[in-house]
N, C-alpha and C. Protein backbone atom coordinates (compact mmCIF):
# COMPACT_ATOMS: atom_id res chain seq x y z
N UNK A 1 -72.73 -4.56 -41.67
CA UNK A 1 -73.07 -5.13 -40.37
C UNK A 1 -72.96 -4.02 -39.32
N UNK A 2 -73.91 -4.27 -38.24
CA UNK A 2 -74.33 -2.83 -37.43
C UNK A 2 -72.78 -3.57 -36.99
N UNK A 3 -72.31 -2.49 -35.81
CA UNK A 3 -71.10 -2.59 -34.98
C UNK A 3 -71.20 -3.51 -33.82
N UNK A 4 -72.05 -3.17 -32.87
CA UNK A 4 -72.69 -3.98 -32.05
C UNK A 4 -73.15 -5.91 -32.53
N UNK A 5 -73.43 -5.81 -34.26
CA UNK A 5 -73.31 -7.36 -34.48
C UNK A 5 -71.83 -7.90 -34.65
N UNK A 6 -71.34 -6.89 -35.35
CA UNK A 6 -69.43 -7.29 -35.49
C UNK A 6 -69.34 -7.83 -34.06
N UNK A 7 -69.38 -7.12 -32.23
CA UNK A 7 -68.95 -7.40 -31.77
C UNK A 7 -69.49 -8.48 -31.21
N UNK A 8 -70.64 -8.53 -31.19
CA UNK A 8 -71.68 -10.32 -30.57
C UNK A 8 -71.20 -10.72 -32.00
N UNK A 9 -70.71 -11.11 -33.04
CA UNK A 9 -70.76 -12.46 -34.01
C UNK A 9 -69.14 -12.94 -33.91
N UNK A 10 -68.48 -11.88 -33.61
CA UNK A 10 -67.10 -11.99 -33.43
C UNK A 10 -66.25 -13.53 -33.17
N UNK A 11 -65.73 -14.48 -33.43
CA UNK A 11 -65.76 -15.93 -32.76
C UNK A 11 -64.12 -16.35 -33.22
N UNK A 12 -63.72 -16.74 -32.62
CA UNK A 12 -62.37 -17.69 -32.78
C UNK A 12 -62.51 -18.77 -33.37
N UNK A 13 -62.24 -19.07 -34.62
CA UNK A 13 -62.70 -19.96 -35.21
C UNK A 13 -61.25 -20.39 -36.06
N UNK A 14 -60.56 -21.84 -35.84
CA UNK A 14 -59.59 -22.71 -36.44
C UNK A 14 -59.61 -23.33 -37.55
N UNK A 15 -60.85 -23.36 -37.78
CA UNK A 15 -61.03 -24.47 -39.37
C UNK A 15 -62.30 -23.35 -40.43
N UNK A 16 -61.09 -23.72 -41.62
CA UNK A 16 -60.90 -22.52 -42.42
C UNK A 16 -61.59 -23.46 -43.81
N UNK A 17 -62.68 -22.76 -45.02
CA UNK A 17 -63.10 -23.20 -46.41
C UNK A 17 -61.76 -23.16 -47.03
N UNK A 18 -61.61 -23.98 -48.10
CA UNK A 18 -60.06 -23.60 -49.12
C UNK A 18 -60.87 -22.64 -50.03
N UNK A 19 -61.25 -21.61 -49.68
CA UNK A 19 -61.59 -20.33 -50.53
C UNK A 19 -60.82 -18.74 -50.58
N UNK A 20 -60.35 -18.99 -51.56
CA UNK A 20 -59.17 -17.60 -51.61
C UNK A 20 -60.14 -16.66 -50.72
N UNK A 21 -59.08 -15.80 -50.37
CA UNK A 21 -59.99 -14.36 -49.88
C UNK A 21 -59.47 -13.33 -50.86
N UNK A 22 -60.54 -12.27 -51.90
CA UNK A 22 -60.18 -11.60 -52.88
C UNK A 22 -59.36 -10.74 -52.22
N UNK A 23 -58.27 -10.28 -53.15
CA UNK A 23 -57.14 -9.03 -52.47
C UNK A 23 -58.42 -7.87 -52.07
N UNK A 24 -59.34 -7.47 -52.95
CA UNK A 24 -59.83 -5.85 -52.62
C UNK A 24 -60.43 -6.12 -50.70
N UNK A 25 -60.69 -7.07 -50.75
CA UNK A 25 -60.90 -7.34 -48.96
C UNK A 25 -60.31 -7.60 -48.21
N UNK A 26 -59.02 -8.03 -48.92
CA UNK A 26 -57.93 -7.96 -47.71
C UNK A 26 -57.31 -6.82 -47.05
N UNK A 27 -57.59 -5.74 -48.89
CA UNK A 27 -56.88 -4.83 -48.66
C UNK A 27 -58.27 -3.74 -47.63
N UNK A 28 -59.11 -3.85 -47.74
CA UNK A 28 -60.08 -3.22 -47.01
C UNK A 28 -60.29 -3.67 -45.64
N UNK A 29 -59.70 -4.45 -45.00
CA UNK A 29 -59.86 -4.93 -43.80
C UNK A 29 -57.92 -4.31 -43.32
N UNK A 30 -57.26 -4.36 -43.90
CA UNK A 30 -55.86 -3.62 -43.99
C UNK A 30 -56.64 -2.15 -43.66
N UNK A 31 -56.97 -1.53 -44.54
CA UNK A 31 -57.79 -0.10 -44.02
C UNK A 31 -58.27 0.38 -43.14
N UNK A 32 -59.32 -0.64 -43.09
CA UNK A 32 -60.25 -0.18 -41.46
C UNK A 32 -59.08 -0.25 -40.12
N UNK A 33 -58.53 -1.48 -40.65
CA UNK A 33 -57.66 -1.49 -39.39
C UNK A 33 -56.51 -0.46 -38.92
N UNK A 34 -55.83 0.11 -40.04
CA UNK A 34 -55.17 1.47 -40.42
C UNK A 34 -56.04 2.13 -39.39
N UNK A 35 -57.08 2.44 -38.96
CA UNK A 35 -57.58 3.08 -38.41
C UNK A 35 -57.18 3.42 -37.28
N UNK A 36 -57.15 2.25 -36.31
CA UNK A 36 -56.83 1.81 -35.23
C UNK A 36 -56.02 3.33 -34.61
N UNK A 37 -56.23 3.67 -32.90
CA UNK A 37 -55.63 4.53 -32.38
C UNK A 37 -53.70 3.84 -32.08
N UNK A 38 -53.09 4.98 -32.06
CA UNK A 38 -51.83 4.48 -31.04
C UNK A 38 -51.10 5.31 -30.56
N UNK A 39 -50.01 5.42 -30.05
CA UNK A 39 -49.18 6.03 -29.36
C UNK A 39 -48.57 7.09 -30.02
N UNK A 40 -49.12 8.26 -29.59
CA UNK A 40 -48.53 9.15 -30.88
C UNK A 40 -49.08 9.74 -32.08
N UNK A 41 -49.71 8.65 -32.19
CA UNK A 41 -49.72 7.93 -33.67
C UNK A 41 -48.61 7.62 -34.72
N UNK A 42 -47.56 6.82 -33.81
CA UNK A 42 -46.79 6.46 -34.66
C UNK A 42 -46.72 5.16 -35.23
N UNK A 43 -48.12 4.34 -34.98
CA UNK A 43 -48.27 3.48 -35.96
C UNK A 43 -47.07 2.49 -35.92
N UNK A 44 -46.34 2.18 -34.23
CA UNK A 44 -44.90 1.42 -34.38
C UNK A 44 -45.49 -0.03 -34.80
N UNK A 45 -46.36 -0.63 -35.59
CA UNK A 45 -46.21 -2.14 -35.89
C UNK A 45 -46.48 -1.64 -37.84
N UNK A 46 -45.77 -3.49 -37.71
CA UNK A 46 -46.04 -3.68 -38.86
C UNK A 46 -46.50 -5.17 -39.18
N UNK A 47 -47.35 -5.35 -41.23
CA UNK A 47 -47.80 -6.47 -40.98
C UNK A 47 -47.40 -7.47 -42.29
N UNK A 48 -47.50 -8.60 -41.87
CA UNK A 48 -46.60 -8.86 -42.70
C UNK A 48 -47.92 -10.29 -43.22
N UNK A 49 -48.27 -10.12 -44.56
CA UNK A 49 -49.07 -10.97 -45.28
C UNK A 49 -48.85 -12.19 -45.91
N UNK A 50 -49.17 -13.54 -45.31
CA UNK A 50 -48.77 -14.66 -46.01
C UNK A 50 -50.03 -15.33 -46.90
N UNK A 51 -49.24 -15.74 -47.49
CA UNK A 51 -50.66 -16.89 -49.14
C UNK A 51 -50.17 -17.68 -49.45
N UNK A 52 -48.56 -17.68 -49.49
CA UNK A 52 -47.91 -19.39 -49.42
C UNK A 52 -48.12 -19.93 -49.06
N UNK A 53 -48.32 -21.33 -49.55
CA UNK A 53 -49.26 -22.82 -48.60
C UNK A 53 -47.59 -23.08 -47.87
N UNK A 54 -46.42 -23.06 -48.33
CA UNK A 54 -45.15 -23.53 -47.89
C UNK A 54 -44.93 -22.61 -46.62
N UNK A 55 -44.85 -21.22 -47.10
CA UNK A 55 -44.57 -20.19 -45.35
C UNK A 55 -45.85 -20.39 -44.27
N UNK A 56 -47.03 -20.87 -45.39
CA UNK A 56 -47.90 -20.70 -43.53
C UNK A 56 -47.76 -22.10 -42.79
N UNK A 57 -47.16 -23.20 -43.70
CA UNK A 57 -47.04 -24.77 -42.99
C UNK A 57 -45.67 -24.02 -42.04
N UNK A 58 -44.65 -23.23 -42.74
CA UNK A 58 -43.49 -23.42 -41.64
C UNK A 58 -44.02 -21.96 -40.82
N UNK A 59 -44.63 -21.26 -40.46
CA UNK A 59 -45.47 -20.61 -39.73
C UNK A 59 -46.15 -21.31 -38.69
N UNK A 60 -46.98 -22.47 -39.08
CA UNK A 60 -47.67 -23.40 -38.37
C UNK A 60 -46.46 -24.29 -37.78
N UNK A 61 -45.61 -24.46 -37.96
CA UNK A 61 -44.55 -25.26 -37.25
C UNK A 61 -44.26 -24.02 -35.86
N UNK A 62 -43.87 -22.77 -36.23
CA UNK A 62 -43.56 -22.01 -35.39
C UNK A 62 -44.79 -21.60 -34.83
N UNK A 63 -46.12 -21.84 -34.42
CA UNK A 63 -46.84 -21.63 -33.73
C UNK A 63 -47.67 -22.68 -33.21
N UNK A 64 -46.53 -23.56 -32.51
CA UNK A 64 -46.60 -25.08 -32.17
C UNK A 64 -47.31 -25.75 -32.48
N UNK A 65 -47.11 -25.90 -34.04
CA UNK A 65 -48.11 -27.20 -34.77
C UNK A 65 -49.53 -26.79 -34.75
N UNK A 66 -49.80 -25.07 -34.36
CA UNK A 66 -51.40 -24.82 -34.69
C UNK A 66 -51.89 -24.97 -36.37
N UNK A 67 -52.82 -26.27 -36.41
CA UNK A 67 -53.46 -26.27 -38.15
C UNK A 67 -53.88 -24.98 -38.49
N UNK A 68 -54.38 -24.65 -37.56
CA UNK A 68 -55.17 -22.86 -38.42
C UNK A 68 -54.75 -22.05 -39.12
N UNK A 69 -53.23 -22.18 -38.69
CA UNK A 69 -52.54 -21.53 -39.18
C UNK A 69 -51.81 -21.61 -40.96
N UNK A 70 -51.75 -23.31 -41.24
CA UNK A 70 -51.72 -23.80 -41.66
C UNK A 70 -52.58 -23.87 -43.11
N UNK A 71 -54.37 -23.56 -42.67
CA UNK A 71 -55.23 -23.81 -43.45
C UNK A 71 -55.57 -22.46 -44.10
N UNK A 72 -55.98 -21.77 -43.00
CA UNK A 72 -56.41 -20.71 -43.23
C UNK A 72 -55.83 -20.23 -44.62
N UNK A 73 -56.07 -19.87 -45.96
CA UNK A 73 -55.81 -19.01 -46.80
C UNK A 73 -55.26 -18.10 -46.38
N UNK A 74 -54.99 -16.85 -45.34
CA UNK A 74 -54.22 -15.74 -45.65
C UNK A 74 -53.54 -15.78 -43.44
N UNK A 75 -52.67 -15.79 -43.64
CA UNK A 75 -52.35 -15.26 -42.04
C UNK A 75 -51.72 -13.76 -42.22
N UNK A 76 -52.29 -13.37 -41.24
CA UNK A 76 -51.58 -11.85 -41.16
C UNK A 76 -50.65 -12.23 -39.67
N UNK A 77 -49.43 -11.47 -40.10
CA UNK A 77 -48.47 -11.52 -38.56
C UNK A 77 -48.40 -9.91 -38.46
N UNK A 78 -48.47 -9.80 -37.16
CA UNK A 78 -48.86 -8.13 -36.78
C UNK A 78 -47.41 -8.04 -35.75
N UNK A 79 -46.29 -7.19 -36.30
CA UNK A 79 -45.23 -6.72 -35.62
C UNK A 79 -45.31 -5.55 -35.23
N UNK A 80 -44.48 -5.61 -33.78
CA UNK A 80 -44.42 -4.42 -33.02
C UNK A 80 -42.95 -3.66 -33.79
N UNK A 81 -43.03 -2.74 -33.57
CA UNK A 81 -41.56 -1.97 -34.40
C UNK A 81 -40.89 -1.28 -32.50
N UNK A 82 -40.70 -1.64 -31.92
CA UNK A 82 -40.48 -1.08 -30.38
C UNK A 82 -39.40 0.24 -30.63
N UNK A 83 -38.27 0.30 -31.85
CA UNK A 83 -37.52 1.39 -31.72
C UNK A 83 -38.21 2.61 -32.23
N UNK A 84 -39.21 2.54 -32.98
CA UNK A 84 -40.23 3.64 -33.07
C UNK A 84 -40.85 4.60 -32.39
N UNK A 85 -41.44 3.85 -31.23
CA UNK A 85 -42.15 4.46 -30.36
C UNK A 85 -40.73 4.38 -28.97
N UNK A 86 -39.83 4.21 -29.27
CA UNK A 86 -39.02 4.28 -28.07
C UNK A 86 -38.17 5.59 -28.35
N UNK A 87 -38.19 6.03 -29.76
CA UNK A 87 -37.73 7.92 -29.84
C UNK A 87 -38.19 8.48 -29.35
N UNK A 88 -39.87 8.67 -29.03
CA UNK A 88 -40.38 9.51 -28.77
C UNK A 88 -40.48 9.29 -26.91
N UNK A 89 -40.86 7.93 -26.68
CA UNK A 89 -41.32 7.52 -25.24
C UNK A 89 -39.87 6.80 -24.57
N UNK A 90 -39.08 6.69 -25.46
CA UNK A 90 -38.02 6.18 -24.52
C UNK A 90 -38.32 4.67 -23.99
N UNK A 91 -37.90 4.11 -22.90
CA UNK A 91 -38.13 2.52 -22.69
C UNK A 91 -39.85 2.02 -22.57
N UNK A 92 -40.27 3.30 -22.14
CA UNK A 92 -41.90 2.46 -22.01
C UNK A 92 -43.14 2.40 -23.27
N UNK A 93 -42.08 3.61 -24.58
CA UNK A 93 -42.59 3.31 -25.70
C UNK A 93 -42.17 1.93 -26.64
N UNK A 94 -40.81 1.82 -26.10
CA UNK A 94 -40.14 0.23 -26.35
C UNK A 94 -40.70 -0.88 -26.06
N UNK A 95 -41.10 -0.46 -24.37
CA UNK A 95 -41.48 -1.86 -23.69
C UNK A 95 -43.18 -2.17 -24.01
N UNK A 96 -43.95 -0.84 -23.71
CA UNK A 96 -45.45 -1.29 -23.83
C UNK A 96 -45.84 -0.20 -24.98
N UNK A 97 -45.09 0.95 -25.28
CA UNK A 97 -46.52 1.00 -26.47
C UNK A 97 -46.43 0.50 -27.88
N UNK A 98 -45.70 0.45 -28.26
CA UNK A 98 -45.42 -0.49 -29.37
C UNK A 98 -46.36 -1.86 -29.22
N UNK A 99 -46.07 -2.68 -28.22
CA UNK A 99 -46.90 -3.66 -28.14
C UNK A 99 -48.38 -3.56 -28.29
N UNK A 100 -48.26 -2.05 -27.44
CA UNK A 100 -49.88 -1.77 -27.60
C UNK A 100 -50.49 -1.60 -29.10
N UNK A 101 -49.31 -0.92 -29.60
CA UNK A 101 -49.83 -0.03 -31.14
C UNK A 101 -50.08 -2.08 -31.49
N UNK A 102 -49.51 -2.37 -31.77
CA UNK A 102 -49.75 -3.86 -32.57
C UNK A 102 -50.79 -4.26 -32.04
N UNK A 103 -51.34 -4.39 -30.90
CA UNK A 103 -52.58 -5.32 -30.70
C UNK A 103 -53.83 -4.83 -30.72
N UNK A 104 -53.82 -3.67 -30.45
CA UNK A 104 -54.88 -2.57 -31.04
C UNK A 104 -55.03 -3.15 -32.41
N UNK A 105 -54.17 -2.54 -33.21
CA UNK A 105 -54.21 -2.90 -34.52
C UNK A 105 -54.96 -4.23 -35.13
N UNK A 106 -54.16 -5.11 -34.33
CA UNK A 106 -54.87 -6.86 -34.54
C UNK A 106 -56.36 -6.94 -33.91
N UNK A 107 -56.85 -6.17 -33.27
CA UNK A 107 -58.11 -6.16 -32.50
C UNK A 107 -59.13 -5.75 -34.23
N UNK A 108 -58.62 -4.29 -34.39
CA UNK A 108 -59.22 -3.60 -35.29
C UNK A 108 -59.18 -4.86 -36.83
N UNK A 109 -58.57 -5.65 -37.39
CA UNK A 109 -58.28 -6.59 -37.93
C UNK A 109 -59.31 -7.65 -37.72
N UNK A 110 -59.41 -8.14 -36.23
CA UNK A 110 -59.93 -9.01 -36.20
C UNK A 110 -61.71 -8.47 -36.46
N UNK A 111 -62.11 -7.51 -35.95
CA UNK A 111 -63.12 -6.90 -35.91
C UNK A 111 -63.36 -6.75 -37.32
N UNK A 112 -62.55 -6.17 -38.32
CA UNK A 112 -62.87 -5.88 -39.42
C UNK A 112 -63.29 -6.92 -40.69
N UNK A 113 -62.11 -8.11 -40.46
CA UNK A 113 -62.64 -9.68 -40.75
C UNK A 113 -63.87 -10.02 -40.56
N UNK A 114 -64.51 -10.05 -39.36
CA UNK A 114 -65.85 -9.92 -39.21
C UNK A 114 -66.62 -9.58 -39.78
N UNK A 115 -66.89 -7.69 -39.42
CA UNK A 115 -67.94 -7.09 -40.19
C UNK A 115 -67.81 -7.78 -41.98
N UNK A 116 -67.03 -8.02 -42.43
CA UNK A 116 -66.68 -8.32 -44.08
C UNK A 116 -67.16 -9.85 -44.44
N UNK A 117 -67.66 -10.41 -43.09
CA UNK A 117 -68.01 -12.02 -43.49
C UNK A 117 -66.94 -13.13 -43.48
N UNK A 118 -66.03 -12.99 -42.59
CA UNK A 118 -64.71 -13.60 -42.85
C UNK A 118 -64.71 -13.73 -41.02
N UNK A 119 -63.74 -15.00 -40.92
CA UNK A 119 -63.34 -15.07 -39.58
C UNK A 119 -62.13 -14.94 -39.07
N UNK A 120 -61.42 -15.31 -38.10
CA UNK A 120 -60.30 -15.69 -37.50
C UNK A 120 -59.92 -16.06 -36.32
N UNK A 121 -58.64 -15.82 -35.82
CA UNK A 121 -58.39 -16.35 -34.76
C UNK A 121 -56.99 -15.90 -34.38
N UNK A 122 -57.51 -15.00 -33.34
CA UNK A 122 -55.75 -14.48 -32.51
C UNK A 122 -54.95 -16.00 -32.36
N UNK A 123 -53.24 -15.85 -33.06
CA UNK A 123 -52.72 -16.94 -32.48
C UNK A 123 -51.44 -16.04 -31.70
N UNK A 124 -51.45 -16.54 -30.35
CA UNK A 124 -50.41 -16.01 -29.91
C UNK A 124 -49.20 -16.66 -28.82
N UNK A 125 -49.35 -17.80 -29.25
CA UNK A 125 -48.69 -18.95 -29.11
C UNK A 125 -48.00 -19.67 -30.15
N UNK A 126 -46.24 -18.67 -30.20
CA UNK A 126 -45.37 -19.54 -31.06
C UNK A 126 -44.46 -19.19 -30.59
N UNK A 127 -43.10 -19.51 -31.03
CA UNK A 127 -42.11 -19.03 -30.75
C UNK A 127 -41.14 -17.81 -31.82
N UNK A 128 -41.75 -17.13 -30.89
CA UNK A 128 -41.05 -15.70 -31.56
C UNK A 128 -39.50 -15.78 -32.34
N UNK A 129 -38.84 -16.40 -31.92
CA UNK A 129 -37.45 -16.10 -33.14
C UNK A 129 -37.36 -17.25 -34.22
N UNK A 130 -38.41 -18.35 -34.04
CA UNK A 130 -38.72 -19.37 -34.98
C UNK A 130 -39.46 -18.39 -36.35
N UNK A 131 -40.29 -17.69 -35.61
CA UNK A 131 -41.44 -17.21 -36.69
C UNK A 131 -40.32 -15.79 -37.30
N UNK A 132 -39.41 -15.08 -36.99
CA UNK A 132 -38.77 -13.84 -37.04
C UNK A 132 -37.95 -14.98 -38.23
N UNK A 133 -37.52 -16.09 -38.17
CA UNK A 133 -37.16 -16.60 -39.02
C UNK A 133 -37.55 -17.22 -40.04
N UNK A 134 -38.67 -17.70 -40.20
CA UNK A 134 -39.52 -18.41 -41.51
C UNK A 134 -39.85 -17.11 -41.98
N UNK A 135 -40.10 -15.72 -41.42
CA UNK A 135 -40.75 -14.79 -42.16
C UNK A 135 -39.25 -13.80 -42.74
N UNK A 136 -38.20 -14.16 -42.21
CA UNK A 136 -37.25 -13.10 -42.54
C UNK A 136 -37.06 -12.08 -42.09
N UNK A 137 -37.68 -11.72 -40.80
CA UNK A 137 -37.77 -10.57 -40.04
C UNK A 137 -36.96 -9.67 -39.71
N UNK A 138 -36.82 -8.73 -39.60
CA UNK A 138 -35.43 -7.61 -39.07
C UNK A 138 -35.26 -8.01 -37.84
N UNK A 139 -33.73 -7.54 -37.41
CA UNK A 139 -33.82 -7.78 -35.81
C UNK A 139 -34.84 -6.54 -35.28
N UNK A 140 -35.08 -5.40 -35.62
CA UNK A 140 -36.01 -4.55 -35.16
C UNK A 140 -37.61 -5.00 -35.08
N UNK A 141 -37.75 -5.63 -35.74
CA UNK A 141 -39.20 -5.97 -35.83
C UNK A 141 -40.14 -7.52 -35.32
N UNK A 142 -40.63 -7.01 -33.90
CA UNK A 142 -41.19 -8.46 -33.09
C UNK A 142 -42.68 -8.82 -33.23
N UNK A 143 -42.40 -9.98 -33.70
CA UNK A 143 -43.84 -10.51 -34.30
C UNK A 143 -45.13 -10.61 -32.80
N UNK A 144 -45.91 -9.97 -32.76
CA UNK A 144 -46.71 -10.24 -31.43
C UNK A 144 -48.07 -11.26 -31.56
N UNK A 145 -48.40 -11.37 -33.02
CA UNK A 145 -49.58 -12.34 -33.09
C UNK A 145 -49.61 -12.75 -34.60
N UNK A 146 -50.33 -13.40 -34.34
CA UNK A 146 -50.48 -14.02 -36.29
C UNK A 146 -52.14 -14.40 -35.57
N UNK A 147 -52.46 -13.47 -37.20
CA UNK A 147 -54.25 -13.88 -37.22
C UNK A 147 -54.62 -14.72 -38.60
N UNK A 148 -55.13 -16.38 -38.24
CA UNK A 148 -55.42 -16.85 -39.83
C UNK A 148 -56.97 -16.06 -39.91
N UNK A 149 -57.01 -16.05 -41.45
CA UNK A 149 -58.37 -15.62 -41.62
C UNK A 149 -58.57 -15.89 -42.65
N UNK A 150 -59.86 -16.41 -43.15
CA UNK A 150 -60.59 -16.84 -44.37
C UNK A 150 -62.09 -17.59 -43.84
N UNK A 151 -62.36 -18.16 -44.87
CA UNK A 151 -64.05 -18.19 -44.34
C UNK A 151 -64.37 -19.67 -43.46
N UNK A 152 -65.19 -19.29 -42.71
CA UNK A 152 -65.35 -20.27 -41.91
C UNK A 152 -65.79 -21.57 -42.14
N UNK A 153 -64.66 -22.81 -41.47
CA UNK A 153 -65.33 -24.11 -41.95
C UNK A 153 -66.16 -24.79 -40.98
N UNK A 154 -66.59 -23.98 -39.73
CA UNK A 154 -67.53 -24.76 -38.32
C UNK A 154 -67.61 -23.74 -37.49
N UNK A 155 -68.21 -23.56 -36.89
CA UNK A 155 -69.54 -22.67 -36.18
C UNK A 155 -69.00 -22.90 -34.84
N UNK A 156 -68.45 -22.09 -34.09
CA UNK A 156 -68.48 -22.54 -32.42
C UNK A 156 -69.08 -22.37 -31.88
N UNK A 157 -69.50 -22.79 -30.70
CA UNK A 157 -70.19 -22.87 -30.16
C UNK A 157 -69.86 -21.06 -29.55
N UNK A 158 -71.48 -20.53 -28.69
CA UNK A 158 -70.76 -19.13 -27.84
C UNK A 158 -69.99 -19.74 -26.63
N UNK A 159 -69.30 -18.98 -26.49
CA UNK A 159 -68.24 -19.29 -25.00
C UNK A 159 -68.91 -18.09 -23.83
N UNK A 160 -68.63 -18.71 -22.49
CA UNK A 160 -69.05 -17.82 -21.49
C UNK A 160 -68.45 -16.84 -21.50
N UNK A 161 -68.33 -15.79 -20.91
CA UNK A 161 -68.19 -14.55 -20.47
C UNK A 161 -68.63 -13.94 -19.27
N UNK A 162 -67.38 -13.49 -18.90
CA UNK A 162 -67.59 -13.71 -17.19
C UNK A 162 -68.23 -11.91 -17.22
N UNK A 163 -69.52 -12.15 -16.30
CA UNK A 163 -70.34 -10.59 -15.73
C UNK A 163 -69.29 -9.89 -15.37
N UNK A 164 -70.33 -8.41 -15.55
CA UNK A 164 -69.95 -7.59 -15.25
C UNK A 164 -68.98 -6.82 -13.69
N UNK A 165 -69.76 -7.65 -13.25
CA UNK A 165 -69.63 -7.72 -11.64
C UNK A 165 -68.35 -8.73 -11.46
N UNK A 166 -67.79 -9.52 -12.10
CA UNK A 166 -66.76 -10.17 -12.12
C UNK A 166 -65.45 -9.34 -13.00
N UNK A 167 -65.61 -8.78 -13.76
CA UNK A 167 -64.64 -7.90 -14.27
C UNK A 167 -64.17 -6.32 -13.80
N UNK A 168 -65.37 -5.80 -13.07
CA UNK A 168 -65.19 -4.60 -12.63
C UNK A 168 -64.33 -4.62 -11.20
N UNK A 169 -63.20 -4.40 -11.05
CA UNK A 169 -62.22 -4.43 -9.74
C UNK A 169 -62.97 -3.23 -9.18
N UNK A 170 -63.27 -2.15 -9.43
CA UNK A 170 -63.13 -0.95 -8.71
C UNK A 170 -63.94 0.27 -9.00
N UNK A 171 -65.15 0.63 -8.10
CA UNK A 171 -65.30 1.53 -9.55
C UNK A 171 -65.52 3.14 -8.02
N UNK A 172 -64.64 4.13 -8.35
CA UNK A 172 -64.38 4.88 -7.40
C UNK A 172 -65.14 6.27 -7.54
């Protein structure tokens, strides 16, 4: 898929086929996303892969009763590692690039789901020490999103998108 279709087909999509997703594409969408720029490049997140129908129901509890989460065949949870990037940057590699390195990352993820024929859906609405706990998490390591992904069970509609002229604050 050209790049430009990855980014127009791109869609948030909640309701998921019960069709495994083969490992060699999980692990190839893991890759591309490896790609992803960050701070350093120290790569401060990490991700943590669920396929249990039991961890993604108590996953879906911790991301207030979202089904997607639930259905979807595979959720990826994308953690920030903040003491990583806080050796090198000190509090603002703690506070924002770490966060950054993770959502970059989940961007490149979500994008890569795409190009491969697969969908998903940023969830980033749960409660963080609920989910640090169904997954077993270190105290070092903060979960910043969970993406379900597997193949799509309904088509959304496109959503607006606000012009150009509405997003540009400033241009000097």
């Amino acid at each position: 898929m050209e790049f430009e279709d990855v980014l127009r087909t791109r869609q948030s999509v909640r309701r998921f086929q019960k069709k495994e997703i083969p490992q060699e594409t999980l692990i190839k969408i893991l890759e591309l996303a490896n790609l992803a720029p960050s701070a350093g490049n120290l790569q401060a997140f990490r991700v943590v892969i669920i396929k249990d129908k039991n961890i993604r129901e108590g996953l879906s509890g911790a991301a207030l009763g979202q089904s997607s989460v639930a259905e979807a065949p595979v959720n990826l949870v994308i953690c920030a590692v903040p003491k990583e990037s806080a050796v090198k940057y000190g509090d603002r590699g703690r506070e924002l690039y770490s966060l950054q390195d993770a959502t970059i990352f989940t961007a490149y993820i979500q994008l890569a789901a795409t190009s491969l024929g697969l969908s998903s859906v940023w969830v980033g609405a749960f409660d963080e020490e609920e989910v640090a706990d169904v997954l077993e998490l270190k105290e070092n390591i903060k979960p910043v999103a969970i993406i379900p992904i597997g193949y799509p069970a309904e088509e959304p509609g496109k959503t607006r998108r606000k012009s150009l002229n509405e997003i540009i604050y400033k241009e000097l």
